[in-house]
PDB file of N, CA and C in Angstrom:
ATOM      1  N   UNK A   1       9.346  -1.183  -1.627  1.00  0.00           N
ATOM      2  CA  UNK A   1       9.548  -0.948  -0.210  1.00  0.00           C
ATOM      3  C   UNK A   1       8.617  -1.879   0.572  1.00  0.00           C
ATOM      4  N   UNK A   2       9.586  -2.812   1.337  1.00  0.00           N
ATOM      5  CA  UNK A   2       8.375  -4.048   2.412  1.00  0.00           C
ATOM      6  C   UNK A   2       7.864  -2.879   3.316  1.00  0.00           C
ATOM      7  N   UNK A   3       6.683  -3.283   4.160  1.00  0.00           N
ATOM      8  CA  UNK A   3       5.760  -3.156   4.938  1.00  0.00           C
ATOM      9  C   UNK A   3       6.987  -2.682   6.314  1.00  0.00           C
ATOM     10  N   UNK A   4       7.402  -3.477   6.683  1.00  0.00           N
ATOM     11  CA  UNK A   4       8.625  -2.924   7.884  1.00  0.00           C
ATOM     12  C   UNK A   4       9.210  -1.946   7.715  1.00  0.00           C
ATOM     13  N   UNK A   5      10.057  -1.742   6.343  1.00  0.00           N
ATOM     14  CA  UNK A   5      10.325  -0.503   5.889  1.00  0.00           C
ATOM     15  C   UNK A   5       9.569   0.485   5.733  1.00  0.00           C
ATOM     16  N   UNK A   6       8.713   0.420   5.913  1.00  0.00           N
ATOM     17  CA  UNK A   6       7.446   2.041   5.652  1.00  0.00           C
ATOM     18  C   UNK A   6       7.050   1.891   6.413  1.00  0.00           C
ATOM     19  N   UNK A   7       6.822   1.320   7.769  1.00  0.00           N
ATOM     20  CA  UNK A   7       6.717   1.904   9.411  1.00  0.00           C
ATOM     21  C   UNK A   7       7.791   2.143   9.672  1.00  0.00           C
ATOM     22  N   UNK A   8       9.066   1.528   9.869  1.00  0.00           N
ATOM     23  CA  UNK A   8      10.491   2.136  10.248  1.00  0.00           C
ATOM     24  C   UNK A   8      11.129   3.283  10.119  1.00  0.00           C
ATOM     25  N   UNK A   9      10.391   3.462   8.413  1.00  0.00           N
ATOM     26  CA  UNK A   9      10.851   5.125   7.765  1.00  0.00           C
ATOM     27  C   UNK A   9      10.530   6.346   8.856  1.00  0.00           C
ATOM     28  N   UNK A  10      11.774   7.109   9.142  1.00  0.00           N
ATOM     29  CA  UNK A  10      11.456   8.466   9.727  1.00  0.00           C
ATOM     30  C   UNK A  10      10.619   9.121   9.288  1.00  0.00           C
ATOM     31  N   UNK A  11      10.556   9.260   7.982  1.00  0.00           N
ATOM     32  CA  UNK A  11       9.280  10.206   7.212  1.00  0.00           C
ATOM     33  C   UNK A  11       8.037  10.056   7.134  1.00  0.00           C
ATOM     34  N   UNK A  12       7.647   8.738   7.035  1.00  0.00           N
ATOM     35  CA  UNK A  12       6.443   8.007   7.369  1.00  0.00           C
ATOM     36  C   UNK A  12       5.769   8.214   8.892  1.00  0.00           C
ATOM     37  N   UNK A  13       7.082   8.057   9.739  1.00  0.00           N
ATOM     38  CA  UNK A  13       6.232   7.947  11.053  1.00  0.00           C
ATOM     39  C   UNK A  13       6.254   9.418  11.260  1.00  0.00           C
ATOM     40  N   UNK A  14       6.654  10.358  10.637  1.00  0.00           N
ATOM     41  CA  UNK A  14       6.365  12.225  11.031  1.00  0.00           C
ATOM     42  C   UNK A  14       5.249  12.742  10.289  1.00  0.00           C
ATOM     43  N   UNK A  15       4.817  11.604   9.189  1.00  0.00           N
ATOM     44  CA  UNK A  15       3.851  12.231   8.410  1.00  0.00           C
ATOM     45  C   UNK A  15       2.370  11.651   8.894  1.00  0.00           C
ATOM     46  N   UNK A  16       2.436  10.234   9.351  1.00  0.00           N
ATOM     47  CA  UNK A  16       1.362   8.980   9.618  1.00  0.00           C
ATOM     48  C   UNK A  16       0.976   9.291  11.286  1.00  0.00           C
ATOM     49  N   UNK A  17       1.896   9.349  11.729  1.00  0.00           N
ATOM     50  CA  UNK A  17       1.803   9.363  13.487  1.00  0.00           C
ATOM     51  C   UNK A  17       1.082  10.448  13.951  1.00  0.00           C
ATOM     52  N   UNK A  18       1.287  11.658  13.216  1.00  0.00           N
ATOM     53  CA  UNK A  18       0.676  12.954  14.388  1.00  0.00           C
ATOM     54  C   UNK A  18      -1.076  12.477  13.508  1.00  0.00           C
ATOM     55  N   UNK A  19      -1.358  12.713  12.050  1.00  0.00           N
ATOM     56  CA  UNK A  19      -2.129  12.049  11.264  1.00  0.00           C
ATOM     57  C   UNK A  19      -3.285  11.047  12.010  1.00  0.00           C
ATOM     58  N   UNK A  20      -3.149  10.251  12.640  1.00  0.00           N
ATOM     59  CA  UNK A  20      -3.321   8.983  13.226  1.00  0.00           C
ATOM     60  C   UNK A  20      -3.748   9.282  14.967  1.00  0.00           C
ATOM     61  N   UNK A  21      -3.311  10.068  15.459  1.00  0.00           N
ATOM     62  CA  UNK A  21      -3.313  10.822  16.672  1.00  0.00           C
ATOM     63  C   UNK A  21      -4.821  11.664  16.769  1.00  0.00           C
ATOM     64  N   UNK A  22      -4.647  12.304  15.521  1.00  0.00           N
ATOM     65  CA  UNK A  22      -5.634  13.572  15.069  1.00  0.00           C
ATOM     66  C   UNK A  22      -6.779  12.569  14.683  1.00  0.00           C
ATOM     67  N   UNK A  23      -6.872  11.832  13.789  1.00  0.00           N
ATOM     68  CA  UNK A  23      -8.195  10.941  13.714  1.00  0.00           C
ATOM     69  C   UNK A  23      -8.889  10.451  14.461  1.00  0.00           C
ATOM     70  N   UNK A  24      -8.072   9.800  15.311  1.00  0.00           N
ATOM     71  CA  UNK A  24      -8.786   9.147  16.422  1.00  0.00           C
ATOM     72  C   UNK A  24      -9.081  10.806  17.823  1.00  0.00           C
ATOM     73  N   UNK A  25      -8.988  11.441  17.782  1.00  0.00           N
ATOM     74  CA  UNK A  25      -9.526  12.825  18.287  1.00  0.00           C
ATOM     75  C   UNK A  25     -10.568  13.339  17.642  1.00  0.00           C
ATOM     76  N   UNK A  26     -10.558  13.108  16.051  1.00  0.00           N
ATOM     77  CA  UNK A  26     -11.349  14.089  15.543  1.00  0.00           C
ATOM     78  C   UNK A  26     -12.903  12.859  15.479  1.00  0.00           C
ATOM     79  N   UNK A  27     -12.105  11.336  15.077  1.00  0.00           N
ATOM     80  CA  UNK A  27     -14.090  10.545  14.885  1.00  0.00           C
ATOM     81  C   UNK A  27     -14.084  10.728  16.412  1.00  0.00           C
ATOM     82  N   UNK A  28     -13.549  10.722  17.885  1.00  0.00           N
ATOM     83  CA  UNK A  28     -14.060  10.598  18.847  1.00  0.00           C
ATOM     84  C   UNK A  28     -14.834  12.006  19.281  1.00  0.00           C
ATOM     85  N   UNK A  29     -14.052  12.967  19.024  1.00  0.00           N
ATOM     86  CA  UNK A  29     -15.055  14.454  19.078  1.00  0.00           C
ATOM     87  C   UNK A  29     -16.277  14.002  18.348  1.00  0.00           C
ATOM     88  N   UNK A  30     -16.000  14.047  16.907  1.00  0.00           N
ATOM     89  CA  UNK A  30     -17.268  13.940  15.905  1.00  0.00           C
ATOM     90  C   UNK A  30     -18.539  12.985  16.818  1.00  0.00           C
ATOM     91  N   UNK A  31     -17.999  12.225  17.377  1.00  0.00           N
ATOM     92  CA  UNK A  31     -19.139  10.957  17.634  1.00  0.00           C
ATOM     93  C   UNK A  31     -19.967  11.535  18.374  1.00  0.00           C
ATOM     94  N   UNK A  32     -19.102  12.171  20.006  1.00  0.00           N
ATOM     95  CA  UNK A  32     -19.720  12.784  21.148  1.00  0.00           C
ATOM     96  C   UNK A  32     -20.169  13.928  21.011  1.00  0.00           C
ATOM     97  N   UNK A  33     -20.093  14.689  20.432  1.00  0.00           N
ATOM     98  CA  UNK A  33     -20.547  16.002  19.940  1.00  0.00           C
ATOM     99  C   UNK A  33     -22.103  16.436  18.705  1.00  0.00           C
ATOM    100  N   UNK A  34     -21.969  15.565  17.497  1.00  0.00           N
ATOM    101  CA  UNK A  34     -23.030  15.527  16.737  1.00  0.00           C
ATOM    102  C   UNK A  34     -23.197  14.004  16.580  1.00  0.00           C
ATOM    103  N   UNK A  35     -22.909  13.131  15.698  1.00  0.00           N
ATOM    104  CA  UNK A  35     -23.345  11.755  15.440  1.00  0.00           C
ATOM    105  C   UNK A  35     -22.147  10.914  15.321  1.00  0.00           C
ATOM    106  N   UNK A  36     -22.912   9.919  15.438  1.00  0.00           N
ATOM    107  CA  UNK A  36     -21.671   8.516  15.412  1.00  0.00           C
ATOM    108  C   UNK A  36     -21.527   8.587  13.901  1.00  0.00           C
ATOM    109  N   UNK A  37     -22.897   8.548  12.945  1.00  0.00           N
ATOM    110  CA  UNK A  37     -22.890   8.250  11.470  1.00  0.00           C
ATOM    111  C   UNK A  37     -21.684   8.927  10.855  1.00  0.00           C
ATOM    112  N   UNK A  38     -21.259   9.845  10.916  1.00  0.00           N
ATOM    113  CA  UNK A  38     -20.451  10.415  10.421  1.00  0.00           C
ATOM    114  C   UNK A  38     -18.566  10.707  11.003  1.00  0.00           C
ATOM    115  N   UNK A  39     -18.947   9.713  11.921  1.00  0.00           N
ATOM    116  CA  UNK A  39     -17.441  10.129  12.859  1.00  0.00           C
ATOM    117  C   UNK A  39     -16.518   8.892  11.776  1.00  0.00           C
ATOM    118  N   UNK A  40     -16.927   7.938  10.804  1.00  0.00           N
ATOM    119  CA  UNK A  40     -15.951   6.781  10.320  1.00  0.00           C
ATOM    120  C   UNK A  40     -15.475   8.132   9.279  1.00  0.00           C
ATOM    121  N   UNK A  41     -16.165   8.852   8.844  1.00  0.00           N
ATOM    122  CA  UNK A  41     -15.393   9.972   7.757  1.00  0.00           C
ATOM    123  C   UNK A  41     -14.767  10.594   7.860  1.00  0.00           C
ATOM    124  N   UNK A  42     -14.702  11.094   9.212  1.00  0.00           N
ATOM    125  CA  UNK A  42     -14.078  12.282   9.602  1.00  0.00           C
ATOM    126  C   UNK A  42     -12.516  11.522  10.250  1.00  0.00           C
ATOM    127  N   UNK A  43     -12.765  10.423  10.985  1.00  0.00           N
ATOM    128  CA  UNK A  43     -11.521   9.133  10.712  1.00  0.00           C
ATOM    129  C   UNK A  43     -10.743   8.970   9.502  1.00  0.00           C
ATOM    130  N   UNK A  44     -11.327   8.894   8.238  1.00  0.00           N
ATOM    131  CA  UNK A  44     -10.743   8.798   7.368  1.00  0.00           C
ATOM    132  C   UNK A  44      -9.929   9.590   6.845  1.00  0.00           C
ATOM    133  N   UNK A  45     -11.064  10.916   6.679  1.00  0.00           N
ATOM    134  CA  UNK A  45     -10.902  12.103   6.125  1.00  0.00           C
ATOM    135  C   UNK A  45      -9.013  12.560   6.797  1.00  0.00           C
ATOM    136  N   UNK A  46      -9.257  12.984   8.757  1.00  0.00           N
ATOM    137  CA  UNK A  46      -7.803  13.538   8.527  1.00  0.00           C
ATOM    138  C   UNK A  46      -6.881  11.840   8.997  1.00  0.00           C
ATOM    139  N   UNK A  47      -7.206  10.816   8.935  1.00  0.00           N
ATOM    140  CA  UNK A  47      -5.840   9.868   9.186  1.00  0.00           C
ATOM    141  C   UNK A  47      -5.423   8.678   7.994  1.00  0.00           C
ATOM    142  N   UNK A  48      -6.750   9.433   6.966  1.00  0.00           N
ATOM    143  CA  UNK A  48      -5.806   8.625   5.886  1.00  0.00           C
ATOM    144  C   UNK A  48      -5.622   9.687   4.271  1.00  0.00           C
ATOM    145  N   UNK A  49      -6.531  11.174   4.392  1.00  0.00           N
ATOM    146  CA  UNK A  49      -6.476  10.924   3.253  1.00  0.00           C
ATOM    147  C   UNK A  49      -5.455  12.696   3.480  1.00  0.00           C
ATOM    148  N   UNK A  50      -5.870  12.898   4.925  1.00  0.00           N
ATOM    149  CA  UNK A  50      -4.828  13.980   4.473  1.00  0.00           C
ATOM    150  C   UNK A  50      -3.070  13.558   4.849  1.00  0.00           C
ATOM    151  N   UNK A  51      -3.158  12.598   5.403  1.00  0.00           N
ATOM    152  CA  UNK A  51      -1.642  12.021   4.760  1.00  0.00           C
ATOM    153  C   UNK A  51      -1.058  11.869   3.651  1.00  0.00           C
ATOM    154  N   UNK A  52      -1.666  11.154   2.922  1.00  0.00           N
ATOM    155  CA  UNK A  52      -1.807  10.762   1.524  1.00  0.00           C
ATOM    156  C   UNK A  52      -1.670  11.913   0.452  1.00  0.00           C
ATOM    157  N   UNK A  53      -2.635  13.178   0.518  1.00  0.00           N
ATOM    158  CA  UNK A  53      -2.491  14.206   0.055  1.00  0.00           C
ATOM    159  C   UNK A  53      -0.802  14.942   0.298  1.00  0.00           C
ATOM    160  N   UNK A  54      -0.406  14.976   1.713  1.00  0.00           N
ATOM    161  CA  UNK A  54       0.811  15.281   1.918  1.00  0.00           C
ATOM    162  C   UNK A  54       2.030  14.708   1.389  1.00  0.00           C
ATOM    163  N   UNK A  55       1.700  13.287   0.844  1.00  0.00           N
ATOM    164  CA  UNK A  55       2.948  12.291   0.978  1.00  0.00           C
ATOM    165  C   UNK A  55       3.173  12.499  -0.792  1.00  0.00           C
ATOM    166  N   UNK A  56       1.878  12.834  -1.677  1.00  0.00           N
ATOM    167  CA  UNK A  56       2.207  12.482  -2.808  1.00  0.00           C
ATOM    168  C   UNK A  56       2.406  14.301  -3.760  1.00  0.00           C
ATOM    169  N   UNK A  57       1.906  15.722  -2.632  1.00  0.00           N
ATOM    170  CA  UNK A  57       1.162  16.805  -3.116  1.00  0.00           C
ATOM    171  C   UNK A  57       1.674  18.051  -2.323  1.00  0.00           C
ATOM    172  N   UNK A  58       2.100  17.554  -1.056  1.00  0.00           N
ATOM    173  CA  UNK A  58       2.636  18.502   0.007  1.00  0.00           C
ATOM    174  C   UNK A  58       4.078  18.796  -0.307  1.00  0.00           C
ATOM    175  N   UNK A  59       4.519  20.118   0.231  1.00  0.00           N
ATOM    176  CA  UNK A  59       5.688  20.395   0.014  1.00  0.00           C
ATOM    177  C   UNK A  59       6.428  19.337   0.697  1.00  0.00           C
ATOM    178  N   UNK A  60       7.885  19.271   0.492  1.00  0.00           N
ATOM    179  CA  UNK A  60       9.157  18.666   0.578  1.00  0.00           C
ATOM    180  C   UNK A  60       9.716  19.135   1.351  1.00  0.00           C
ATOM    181  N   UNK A  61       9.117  19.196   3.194  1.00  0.00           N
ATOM    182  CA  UNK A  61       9.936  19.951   4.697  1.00  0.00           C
ATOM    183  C   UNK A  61      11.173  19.120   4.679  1.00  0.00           C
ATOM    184  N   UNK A  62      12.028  19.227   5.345  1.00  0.00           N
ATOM    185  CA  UNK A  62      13.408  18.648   5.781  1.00  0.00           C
ATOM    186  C   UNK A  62      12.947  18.520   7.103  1.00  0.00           C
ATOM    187  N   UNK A  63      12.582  19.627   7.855  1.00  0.00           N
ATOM    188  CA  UNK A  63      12.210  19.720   9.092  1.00  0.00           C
ATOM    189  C   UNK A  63      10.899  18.819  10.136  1.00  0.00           C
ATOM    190  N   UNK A  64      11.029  17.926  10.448  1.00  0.00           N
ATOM    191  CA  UNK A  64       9.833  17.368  10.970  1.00  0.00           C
ATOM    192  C   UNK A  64       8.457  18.225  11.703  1.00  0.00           C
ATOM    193  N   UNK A  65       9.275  19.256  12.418  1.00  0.00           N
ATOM    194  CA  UNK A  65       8.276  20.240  12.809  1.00  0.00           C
ATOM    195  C   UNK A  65       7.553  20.624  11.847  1.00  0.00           C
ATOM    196  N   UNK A  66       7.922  21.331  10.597  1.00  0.00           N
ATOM    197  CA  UNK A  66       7.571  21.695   9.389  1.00  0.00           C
ATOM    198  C   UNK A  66       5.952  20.722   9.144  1.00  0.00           C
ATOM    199  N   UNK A  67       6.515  19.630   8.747  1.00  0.00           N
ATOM    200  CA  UNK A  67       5.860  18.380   8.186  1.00  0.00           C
ATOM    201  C   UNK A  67       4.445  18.237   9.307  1.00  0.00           C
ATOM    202  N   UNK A  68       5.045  18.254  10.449  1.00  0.00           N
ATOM    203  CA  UNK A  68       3.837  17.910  11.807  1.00  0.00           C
ATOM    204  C   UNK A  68       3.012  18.973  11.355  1.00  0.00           C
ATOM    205  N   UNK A  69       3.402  20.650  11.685  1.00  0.00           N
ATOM    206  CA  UNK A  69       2.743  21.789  11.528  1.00  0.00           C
ATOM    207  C   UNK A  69       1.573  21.495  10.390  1.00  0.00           C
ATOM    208  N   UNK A  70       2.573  21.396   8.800  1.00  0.00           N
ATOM    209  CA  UNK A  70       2.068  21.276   7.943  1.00  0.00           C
ATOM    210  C   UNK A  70       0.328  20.014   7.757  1.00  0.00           C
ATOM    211  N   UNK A  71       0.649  19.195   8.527  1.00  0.00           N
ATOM    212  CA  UNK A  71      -0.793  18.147   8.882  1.00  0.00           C
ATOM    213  C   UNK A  71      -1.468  18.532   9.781  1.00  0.00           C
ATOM    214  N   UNK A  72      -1.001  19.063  11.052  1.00  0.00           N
ATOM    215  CA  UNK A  72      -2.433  19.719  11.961  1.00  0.00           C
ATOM    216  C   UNK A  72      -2.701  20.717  11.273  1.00  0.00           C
ATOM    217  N   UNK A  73      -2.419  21.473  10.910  1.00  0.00           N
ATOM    218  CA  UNK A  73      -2.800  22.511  10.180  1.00  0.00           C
ATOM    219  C   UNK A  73      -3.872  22.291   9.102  1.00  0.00           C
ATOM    220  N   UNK A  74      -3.399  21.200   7.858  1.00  0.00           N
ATOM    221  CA  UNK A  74      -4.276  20.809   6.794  1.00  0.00           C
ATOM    222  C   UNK A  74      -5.593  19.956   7.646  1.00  0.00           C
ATOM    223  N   UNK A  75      -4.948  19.286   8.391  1.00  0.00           N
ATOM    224  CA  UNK A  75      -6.468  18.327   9.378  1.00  0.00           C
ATOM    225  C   UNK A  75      -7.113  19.320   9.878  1.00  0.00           C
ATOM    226  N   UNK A  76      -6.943  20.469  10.373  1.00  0.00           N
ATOM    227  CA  UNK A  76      -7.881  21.153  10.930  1.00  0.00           C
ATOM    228  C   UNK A  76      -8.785  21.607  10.156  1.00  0.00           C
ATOM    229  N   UNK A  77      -8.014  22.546   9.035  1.00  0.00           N
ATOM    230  CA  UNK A  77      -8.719  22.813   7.628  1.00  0.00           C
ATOM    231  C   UNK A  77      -9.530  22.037   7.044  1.00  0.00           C
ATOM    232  N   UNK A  78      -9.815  20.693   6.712  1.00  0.00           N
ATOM    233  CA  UNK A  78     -10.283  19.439   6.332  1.00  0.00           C
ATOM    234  C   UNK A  78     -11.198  18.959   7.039  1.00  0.00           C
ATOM    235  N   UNK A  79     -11.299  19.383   8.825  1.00  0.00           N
ATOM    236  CA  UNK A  79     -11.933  18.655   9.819  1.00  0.00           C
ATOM    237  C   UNK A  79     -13.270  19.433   9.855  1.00  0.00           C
ATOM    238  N   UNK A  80     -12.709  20.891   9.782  1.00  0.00           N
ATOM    239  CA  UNK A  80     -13.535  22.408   9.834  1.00  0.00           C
ATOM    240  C   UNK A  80     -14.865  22.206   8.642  1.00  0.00           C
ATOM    241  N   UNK A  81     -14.356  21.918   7.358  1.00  0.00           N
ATOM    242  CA  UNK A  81     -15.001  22.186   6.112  1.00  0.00           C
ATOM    243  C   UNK A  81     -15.739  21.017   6.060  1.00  0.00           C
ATOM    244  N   UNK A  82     -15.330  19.372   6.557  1.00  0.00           N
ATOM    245  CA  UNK A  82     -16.163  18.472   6.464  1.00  0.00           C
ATOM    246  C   UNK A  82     -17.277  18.819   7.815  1.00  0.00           C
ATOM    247  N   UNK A  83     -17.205  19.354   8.764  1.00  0.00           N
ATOM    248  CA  UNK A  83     -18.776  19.385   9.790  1.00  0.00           C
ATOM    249  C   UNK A  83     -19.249  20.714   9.284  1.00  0.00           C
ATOM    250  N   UNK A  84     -18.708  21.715   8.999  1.00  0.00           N
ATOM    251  CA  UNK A  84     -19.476  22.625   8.177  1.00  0.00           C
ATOM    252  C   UNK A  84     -20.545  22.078   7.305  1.00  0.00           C
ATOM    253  N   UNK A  85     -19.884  20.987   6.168  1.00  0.00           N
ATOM    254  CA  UNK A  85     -20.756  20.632   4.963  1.00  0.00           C
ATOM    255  C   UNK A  85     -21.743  19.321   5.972  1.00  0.00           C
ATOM    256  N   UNK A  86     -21.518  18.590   7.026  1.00  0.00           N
ATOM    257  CA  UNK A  86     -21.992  17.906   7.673  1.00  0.00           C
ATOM    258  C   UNK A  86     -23.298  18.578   8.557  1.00  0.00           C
ATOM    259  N   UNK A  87     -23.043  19.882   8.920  1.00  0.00           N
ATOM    260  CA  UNK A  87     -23.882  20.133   9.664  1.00  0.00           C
ATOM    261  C   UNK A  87     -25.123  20.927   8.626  1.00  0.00           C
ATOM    262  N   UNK A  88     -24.351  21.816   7.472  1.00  0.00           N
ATOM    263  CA  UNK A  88     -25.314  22.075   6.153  1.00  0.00           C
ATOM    264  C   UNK A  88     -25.935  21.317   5.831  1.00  0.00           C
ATOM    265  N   UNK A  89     -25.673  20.414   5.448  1.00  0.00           N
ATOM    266  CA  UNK A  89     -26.484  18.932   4.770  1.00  0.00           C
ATOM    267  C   UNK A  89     -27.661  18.286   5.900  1.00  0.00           C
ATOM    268  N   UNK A  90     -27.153  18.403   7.158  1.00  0.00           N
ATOM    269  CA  UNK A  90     -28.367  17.949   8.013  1.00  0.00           C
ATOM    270  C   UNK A  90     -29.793  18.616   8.244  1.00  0.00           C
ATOM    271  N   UNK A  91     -28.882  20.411   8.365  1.00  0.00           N
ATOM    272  CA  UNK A  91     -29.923  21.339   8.546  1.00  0.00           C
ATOM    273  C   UNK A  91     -30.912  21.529   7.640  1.00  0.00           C
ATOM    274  N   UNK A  92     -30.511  21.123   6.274  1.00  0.00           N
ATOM    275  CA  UNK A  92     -31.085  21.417   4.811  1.00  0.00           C
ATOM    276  C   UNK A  92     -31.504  19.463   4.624  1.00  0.00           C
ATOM    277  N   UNK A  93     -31.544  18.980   5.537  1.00  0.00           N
ATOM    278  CA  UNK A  93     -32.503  17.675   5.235  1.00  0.00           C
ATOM    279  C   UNK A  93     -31.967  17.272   4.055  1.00  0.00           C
ATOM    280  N   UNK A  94     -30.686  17.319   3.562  1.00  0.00           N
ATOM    281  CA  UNK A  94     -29.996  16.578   2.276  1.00  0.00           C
ATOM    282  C   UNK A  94     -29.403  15.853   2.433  1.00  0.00           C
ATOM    283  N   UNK A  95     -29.775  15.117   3.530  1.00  0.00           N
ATOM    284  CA  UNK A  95     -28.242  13.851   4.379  1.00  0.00           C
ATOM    285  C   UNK A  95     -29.466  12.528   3.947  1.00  0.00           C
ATOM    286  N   UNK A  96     -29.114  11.651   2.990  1.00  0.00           N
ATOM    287  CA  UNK A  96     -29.639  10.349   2.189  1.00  0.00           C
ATOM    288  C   UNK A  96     -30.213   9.713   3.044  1.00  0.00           C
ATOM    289  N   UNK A  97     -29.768   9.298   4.490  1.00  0.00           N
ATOM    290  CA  UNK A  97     -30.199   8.964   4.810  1.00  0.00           C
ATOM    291  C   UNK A  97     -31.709   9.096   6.303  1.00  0.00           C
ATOM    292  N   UNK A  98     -31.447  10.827   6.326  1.00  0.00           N
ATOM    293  CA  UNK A  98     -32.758  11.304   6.844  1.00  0.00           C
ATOM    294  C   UNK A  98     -33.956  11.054   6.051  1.00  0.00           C
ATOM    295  N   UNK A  99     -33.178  11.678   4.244  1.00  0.00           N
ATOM    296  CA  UNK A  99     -34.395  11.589   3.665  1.00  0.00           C
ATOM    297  C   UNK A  99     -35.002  10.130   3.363  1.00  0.00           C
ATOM    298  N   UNK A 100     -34.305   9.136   3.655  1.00  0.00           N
ATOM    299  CA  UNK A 100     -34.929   7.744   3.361  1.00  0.00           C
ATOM    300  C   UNK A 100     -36.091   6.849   4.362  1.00  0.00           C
ATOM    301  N   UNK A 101     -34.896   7.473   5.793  1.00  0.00           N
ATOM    302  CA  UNK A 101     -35.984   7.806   6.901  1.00  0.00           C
ATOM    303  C   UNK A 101     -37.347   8.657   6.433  1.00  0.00           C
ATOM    304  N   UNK A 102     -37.521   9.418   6.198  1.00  0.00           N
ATOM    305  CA  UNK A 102     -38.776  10.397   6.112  1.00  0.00           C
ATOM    306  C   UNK A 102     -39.985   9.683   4.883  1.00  0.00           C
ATOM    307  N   UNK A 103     -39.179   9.291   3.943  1.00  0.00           N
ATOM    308  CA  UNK A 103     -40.362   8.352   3.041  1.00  0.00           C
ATOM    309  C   UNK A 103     -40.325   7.318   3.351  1.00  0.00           C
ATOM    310  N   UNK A 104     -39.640   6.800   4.250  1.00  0.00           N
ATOM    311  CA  UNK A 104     -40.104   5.290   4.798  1.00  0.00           C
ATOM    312  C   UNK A 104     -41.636   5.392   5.449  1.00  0.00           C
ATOM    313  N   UNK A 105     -41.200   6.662   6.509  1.00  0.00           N
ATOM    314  CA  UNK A 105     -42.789   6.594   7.184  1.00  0.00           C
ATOM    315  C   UNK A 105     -43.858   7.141   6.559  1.00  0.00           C
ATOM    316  N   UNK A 106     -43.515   7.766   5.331  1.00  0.00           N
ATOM    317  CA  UNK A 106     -44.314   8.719   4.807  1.00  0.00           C
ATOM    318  C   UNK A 106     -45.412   7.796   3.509  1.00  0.00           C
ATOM    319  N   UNK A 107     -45.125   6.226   3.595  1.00  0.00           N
ATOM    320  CA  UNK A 107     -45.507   5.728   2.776  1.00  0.00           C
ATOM    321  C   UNK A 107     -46.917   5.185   2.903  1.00  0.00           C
ATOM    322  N   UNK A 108     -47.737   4.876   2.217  1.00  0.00           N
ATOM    323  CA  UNK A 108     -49.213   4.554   2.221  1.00  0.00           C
ATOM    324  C   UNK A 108     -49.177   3.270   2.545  1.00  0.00           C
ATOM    325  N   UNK A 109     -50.098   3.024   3.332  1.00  0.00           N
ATOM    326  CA  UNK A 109     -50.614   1.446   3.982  1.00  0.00           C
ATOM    327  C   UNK A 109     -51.985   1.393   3.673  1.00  0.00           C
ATOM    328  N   UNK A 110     -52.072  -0.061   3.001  1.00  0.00           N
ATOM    329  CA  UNK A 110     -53.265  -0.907   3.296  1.00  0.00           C
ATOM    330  C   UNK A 110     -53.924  -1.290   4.066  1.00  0.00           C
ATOM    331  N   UNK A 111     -55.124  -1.235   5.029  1.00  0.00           N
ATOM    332  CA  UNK A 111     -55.604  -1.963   6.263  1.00  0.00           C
ATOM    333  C   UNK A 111     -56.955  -2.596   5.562  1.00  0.00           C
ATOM    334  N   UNK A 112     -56.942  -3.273   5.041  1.00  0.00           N
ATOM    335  CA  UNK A 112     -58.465  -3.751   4.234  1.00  0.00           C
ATOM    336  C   UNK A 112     -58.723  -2.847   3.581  1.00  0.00           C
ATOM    337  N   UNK A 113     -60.007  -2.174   3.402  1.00  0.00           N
ATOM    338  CA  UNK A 113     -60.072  -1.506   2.241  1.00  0.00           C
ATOM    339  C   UNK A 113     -60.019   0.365   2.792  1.00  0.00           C
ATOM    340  N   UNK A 114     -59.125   0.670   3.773  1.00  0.00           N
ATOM    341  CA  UNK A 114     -58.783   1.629   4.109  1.00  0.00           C
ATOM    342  C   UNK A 114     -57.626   1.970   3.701  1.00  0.00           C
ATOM    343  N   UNK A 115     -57.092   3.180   3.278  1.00  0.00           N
ATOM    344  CA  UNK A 115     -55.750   3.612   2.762  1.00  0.00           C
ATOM    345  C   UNK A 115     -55.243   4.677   4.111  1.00  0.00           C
ATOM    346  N   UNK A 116     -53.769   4.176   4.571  1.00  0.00           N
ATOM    347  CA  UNK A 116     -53.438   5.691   5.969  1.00  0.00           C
ATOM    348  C   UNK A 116     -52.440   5.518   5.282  1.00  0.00           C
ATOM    349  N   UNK A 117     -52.638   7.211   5.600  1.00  0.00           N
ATOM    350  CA  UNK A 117     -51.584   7.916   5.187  1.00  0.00           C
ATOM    351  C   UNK A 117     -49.946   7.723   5.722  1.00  0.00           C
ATOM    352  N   UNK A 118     -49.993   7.323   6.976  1.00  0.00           N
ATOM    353  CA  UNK A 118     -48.372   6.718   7.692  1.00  0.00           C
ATOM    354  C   UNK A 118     -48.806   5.542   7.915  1.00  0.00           C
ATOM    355  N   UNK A 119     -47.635   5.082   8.121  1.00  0.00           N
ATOM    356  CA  UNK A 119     -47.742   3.303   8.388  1.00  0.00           C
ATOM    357  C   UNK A 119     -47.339   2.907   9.703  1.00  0.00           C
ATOM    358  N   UNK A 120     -47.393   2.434  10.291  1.00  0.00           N
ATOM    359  CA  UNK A 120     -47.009   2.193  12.147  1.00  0.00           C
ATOM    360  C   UNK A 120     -45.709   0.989  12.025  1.00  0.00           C
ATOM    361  N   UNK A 121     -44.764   2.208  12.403  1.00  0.00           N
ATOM    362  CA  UNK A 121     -43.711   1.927  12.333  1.00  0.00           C
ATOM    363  C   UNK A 121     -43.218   0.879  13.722  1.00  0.00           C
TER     364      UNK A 121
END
């Protein structure tokens, strides 16, 4: 199937379009609301992978409504559980890159023959 043909497809554009709609809502919430760092995932998360999940895993609607329902529905589910685990992981200081931040400054400096404990960042 060429590239023209799988944008042209009716099924594609009922499964990709609302999909695609919802991403760009959900990294622009994500950004303005908690962080930018995490809004490219939450992009991904509902406009590419819960399509994908649908196209190869989701039931077989006839109905386009069906199909639409069936993706806001799973994106919400998906959107919900990734800032849940997003906002867990921050609160609990398990996000890689706080903690890389925190021993960056936390590292010992030389000043001649003095040792400090933070380094002047």
């Amino acid at each position: 199937m060429s590239f023209a043909e799988r944008v042209t497809d009716r099924r594609n554009q009922t499964i990709y379009g609302p999909a695609i709609l919802l991403a760009i809502a959900a990294a622009y919430g994500f950004s303005a609301l908690l962080d930018s760092s995490g809004s490219f995932l939450a992009l991904a998360l509902v406009g590419i992978i819960v399509p994908v999940v649908y196209d190869r895993h989701g039931p077989d609607h006839d109905s386009p409504r069906e199909t639409v329902t069936w993706i806001v529905a799973t994106a919400a589910v998906a959107f919900a559980i990734y800032v849940a685990l997003y906002l867990g992981f921050t609160a609990l200081s398990l996000a890689p890159l706080r903690g890389a931040r925190r021993r960056e400054r936390e590292r010992w400096c030389w000043f001649g023959r003095v040792v400090v404990r933070k380094c002047p960042v």
